[in-house]
Protein backbone atom coordinates (compact mmCIF):
# COMPACT_ATOMS: atom_id res chain seq x y z
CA UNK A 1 17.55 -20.21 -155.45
CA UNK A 2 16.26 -16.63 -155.51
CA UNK A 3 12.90 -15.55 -154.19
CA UNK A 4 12.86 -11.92 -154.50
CA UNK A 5 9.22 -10.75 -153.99
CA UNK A 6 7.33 -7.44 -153.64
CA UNK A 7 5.08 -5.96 -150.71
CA UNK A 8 1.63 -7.78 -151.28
CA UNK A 9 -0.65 -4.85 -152.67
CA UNK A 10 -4.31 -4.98 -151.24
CA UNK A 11 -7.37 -3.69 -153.48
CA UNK A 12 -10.66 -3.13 -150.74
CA UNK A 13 -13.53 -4.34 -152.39
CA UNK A 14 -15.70 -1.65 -153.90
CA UNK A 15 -19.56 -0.60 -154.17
CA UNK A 16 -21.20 -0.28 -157.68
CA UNK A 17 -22.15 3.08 -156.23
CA UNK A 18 -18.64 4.25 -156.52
CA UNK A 19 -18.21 3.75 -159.71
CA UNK A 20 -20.03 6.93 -161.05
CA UNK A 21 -17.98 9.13 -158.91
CA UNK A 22 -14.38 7.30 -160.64
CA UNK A 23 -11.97 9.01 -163.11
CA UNK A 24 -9.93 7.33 -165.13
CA UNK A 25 -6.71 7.36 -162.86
CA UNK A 26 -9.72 5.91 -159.36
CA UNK A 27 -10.85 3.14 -161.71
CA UNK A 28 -7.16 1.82 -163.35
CA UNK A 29 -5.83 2.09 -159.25
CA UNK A 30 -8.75 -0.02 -158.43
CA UNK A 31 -9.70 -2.46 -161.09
CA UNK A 32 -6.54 -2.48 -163.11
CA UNK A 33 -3.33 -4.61 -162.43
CA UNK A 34 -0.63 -3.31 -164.73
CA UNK A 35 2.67 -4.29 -162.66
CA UNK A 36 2.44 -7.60 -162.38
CA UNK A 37 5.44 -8.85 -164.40
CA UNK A 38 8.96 -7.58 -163.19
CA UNK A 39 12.15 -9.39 -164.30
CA UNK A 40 13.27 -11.83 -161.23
CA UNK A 41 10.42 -10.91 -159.34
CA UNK A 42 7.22 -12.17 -157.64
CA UNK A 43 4.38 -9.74 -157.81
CA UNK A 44 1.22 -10.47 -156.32
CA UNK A 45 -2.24 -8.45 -155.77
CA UNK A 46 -4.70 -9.05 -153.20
CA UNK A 47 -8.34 -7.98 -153.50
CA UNK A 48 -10.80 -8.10 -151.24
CA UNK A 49 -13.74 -9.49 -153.99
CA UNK A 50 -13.62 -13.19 -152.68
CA UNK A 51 -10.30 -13.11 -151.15
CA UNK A 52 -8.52 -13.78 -154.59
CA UNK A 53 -5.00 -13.22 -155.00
CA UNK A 54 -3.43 -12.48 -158.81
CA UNK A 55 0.51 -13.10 -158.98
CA UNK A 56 3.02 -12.92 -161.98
CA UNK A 57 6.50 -14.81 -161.95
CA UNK A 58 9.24 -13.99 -164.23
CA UNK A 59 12.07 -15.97 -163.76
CA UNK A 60 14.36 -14.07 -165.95
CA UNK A 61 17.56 -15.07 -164.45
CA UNK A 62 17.24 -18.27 -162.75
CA UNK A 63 14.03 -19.82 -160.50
CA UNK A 64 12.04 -18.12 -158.51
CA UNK A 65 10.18 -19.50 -155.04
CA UNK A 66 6.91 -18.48 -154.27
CA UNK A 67 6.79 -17.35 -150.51
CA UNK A 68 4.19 -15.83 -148.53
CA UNK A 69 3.28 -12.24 -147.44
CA UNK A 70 2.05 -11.23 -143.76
CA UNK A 71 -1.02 -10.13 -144.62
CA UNK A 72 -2.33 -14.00 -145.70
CA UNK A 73 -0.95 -14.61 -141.70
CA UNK A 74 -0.09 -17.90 -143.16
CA UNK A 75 3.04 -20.38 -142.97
CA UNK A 76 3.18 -20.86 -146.81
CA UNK A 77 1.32 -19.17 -149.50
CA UNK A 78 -0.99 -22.30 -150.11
CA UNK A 79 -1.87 -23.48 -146.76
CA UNK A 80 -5.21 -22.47 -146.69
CA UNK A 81 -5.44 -21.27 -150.24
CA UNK A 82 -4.78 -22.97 -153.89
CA UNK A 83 -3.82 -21.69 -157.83
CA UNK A 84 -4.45 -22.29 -160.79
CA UNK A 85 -1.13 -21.17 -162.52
CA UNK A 86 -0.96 -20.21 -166.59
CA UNK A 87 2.50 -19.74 -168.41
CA UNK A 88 1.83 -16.79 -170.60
CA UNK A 89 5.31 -16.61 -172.16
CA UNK A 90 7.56 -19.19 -173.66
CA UNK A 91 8.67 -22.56 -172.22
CA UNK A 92 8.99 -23.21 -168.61
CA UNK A 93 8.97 -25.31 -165.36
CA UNK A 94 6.82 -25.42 -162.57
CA UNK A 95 8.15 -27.46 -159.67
CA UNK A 96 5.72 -28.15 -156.26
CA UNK A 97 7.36 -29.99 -153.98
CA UNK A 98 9.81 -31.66 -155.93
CA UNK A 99 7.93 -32.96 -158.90
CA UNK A 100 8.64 -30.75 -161.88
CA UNK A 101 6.10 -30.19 -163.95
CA UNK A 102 6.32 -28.91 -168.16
CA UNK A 103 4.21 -25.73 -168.97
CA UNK A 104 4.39 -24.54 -172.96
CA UNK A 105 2.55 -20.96 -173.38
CA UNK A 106 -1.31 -21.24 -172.32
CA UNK A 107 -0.56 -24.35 -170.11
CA UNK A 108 -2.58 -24.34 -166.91
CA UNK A 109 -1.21 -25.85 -163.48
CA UNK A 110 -3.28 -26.69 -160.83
CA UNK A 111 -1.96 -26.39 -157.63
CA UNK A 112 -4.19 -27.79 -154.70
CA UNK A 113 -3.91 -26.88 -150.80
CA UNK A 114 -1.39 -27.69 -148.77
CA UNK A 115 1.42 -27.22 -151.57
CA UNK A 116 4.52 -26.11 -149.17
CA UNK A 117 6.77 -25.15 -151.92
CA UNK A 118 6.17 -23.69 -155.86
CA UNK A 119 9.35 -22.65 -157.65
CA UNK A 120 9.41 -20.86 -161.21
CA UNK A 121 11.84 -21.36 -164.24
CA UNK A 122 12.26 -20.16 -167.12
CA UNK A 123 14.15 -17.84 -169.16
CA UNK A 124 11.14 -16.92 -171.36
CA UNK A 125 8.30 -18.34 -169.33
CA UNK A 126 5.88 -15.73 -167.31
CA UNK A 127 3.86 -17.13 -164.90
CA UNK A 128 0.26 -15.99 -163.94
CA UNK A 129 -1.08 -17.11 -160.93
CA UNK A 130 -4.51 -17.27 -159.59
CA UNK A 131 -5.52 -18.22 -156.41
CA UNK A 132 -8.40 -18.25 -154.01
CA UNK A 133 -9.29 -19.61 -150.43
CA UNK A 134 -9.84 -23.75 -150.45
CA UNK A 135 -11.39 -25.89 -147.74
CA UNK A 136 -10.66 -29.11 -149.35
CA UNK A 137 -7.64 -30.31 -150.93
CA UNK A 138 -7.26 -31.56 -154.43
CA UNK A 139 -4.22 -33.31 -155.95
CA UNK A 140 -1.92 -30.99 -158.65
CA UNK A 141 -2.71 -31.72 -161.69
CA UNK A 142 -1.32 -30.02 -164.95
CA UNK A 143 -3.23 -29.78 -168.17
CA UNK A 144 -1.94 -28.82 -171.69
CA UNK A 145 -3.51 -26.59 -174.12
CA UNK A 146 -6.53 -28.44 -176.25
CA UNK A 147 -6.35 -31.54 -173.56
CA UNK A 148 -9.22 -29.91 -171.33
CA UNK A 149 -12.54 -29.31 -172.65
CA UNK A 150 -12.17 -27.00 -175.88
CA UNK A 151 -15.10 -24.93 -177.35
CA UNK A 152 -15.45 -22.88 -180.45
CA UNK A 153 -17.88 -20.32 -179.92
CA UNK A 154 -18.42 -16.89 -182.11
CA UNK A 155 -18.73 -16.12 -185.59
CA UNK A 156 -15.95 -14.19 -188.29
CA UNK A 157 -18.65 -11.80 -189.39
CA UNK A 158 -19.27 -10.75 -185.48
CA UNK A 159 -15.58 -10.27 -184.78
CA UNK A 160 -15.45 -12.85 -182.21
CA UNK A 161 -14.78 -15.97 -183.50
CA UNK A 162 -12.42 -17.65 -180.51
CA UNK A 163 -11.37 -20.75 -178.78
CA UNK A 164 -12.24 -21.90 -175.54
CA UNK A 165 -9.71 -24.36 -173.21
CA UNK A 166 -11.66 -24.85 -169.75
CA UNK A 167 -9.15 -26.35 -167.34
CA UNK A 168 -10.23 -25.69 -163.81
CA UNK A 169 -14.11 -26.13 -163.82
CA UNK A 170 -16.84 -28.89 -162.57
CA UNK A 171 -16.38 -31.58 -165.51
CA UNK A 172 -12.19 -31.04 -165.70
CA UNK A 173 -9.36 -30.27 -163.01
CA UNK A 174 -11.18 -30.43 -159.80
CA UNK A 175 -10.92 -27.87 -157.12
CA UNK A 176 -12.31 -26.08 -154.12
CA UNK A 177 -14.16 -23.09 -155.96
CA UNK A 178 -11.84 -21.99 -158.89
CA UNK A 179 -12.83 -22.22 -162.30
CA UNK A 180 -10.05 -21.12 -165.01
CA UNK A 181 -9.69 -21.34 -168.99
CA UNK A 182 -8.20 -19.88 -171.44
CA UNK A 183 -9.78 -18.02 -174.21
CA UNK A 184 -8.16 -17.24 -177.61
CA UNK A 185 -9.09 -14.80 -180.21
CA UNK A 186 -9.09 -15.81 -184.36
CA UNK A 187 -7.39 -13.67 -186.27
CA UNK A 188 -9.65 -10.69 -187.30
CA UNK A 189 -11.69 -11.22 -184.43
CA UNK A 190 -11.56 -8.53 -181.54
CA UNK A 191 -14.45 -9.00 -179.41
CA UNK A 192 -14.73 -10.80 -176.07
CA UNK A 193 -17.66 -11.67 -173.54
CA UNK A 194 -20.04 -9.93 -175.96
CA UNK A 195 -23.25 -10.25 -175.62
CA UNK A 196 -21.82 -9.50 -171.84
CA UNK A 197 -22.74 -10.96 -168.74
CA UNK A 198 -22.16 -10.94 -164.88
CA UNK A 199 -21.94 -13.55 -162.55
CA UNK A 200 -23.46 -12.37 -158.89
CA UNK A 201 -22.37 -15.25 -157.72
CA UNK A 202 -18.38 -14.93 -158.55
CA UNK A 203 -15.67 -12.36 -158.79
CA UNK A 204 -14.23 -12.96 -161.74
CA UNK A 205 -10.71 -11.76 -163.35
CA UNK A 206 -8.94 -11.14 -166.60
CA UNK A 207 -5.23 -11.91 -167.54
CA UNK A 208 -4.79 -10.45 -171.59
CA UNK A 209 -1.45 -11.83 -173.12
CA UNK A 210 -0.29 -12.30 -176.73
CA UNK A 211 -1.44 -8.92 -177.54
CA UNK A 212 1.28 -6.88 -179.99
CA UNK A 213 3.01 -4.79 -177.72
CA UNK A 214 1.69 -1.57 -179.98
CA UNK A 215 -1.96 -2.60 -179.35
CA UNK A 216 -4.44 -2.44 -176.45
CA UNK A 217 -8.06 -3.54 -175.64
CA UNK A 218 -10.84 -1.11 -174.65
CA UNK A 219 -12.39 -3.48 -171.67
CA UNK A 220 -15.76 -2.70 -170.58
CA UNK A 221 -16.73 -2.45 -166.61
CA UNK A 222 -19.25 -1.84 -164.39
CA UNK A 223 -23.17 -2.00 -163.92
CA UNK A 224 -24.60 -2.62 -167.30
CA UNK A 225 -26.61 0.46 -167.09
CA UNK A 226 -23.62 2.85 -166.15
CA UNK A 227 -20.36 1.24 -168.04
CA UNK A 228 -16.57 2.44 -167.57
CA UNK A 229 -14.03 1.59 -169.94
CA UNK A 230 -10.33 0.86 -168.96
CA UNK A 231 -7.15 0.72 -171.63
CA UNK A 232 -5.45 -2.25 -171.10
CA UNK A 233 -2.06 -3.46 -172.47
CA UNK A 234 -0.41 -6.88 -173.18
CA UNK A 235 0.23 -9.10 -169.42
CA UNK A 236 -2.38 -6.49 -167.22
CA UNK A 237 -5.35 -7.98 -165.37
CA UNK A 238 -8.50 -6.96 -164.68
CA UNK A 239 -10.43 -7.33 -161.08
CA UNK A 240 -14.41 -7.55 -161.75
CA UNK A 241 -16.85 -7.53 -159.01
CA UNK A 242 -19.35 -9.88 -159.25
CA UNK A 243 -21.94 -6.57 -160.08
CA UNK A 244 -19.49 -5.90 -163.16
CA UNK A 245 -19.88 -6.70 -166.58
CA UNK A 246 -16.64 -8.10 -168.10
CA UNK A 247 -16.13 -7.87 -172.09
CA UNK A 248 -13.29 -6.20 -174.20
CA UNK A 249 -12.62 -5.62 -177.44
CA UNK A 250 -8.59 -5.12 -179.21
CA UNK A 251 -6.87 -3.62 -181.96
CA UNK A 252 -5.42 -6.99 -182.68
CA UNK A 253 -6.37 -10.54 -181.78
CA UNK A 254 -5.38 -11.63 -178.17
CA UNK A 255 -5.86 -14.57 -175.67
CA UNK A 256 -6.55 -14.28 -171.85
CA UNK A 257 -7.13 -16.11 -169.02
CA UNK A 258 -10.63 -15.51 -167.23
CA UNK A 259 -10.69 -16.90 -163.72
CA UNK A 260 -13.57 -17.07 -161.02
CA UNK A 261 -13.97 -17.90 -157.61
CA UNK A 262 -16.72 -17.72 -155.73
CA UNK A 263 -19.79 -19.66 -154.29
CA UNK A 264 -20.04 -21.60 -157.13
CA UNK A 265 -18.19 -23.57 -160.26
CA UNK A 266 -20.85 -23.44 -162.89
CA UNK A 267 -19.38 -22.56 -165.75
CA UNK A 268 -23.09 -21.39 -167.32
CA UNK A 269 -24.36 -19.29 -164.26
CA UNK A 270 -24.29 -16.18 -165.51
CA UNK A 271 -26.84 -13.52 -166.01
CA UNK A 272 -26.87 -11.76 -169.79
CA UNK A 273 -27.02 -8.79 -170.93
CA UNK A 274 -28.82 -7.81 -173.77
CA UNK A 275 -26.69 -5.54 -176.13
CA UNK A 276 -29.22 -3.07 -176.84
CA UNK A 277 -29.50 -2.39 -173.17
CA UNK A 278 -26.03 -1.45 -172.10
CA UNK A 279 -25.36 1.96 -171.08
């Protein structure tokens, strides 16, 4: 069974002060995660917003174990952590210790503490994988797309009309402090998060997928007051402070997966942003 798996990159948390002072190569080394997807490899990011770790799995050539990296000083990658794990590509298999479990594109596994052993297949699958520090366990549970709560939220005329699958959250999949969903654009519609928002409470993170590999989204960080933009292609992530605004919008239609941890899991704490006052 192969396990090949890269040095665990560490981003330091950052200071809204910073931000000013970034160019566009300082903000894409420090919010952007554009590598995460190599054939027959683990890759896996580590920032210091609320301890959250971001991995991709792409089990090209036959399974792929999920190990640990020195720098978590732990005897398995989940003993004192847990996922929430999306497939992103085509059909594939997620197996924690020994019960195999189905994931079609935009299915969500959650994998509690304590989890010893999390193996990948998949000739088509990609696997994005979201984890954050636990203190409880919770069983692993996997949920299908449109069997956790679904919204429809937005409007054709303002270029967002778009689902909403919540998985991980208070009222669905339990856990320790992640919430996770799913989010998927209607054709026509570009827009994400907008009117924005931040949560002060949560770092929160963005996977974009099903994006045409020719296209790209223009996602918005930073203060409200004093915004950055970063260019972001199909399968890259975005790290957002819990001072950071989060909200993109594409050439084309998209999904992604938005993921929080932090010191709480409600879903509706953030605090808005009124359009007319970004900067």
């Amino acid at each position: 069974m192969n396990s090949p798996q890269k040095a665990l990159q560490v981003r330091h948390a950052t200071h809204p002060d910073q931000v000013p002072g970034f160019d566009t190569a300082a903000l894409r080394r420090t919010y952007l995660v554009d590598d995460l997807f190599t054939r027959d490899t683990i890759t896996a990011v580590l920032t210091h917003h609320d301890r959250i770790v971001l991995a991709g799995a792409l089990p090209v050539s036959g399974p792929l174990t999920l190990g640990t990296w020195p720098e978590l000083r732990s005897e398995f990658f989940l003993e004192r952590r847990e996922a929430g794990i999306v497939n992103v590509g085509g059909p594939g298999t997620v197996t924690v210790d020994g019960t195999k479990f189905e994931l079609v594109t935009g299915a969500c596994l959650y994998a509690g503490r304590g989890a010893r052993e999390v193996v990948f297949e998949g000739t088509d699958a990609a696997f994005y994988l979201f984890s954050a520090v636990a203190h409880t366990d919770f069983p692993t549970t996997l949920v299908q797309p449109g069997e956790g709560n679904r919204l429809e939220l937005g409007d054709q005329q303002t270029a967002n009309r778009r689902t909403i699958d919540q998985y991980i959250h208070a009222d669905g999949v339990k856990s320790c402090q992640i919430v996770l969903g799913v989010t998927t654009l209607h054709a026509g519609s570009t827009w994400n998060t907008m009117p924005a928002h931040t949560h002060d409470r949560r770092t929160e993170c963005y996977l974009y997928f099903g994006l045409p590999e020719s296209d790209r989204i223009v996602h918005l960080l930073g203060e409200p007051e004093e915004t950055r933009h970063l260019i972001v292609a199909d399968r890259q992530a975005v790290i957002s402070p819990s001072w950071s605004l989060h909200s993109g919008v594409g050439t084309a239609a998209y999904s992604f997966v938005w993921a929080m941890a932090g010191e709480n899991q409600a879903f509706t704490d953030m605090d808005g942003v009124d359009v007319k006052d970004l900067r």
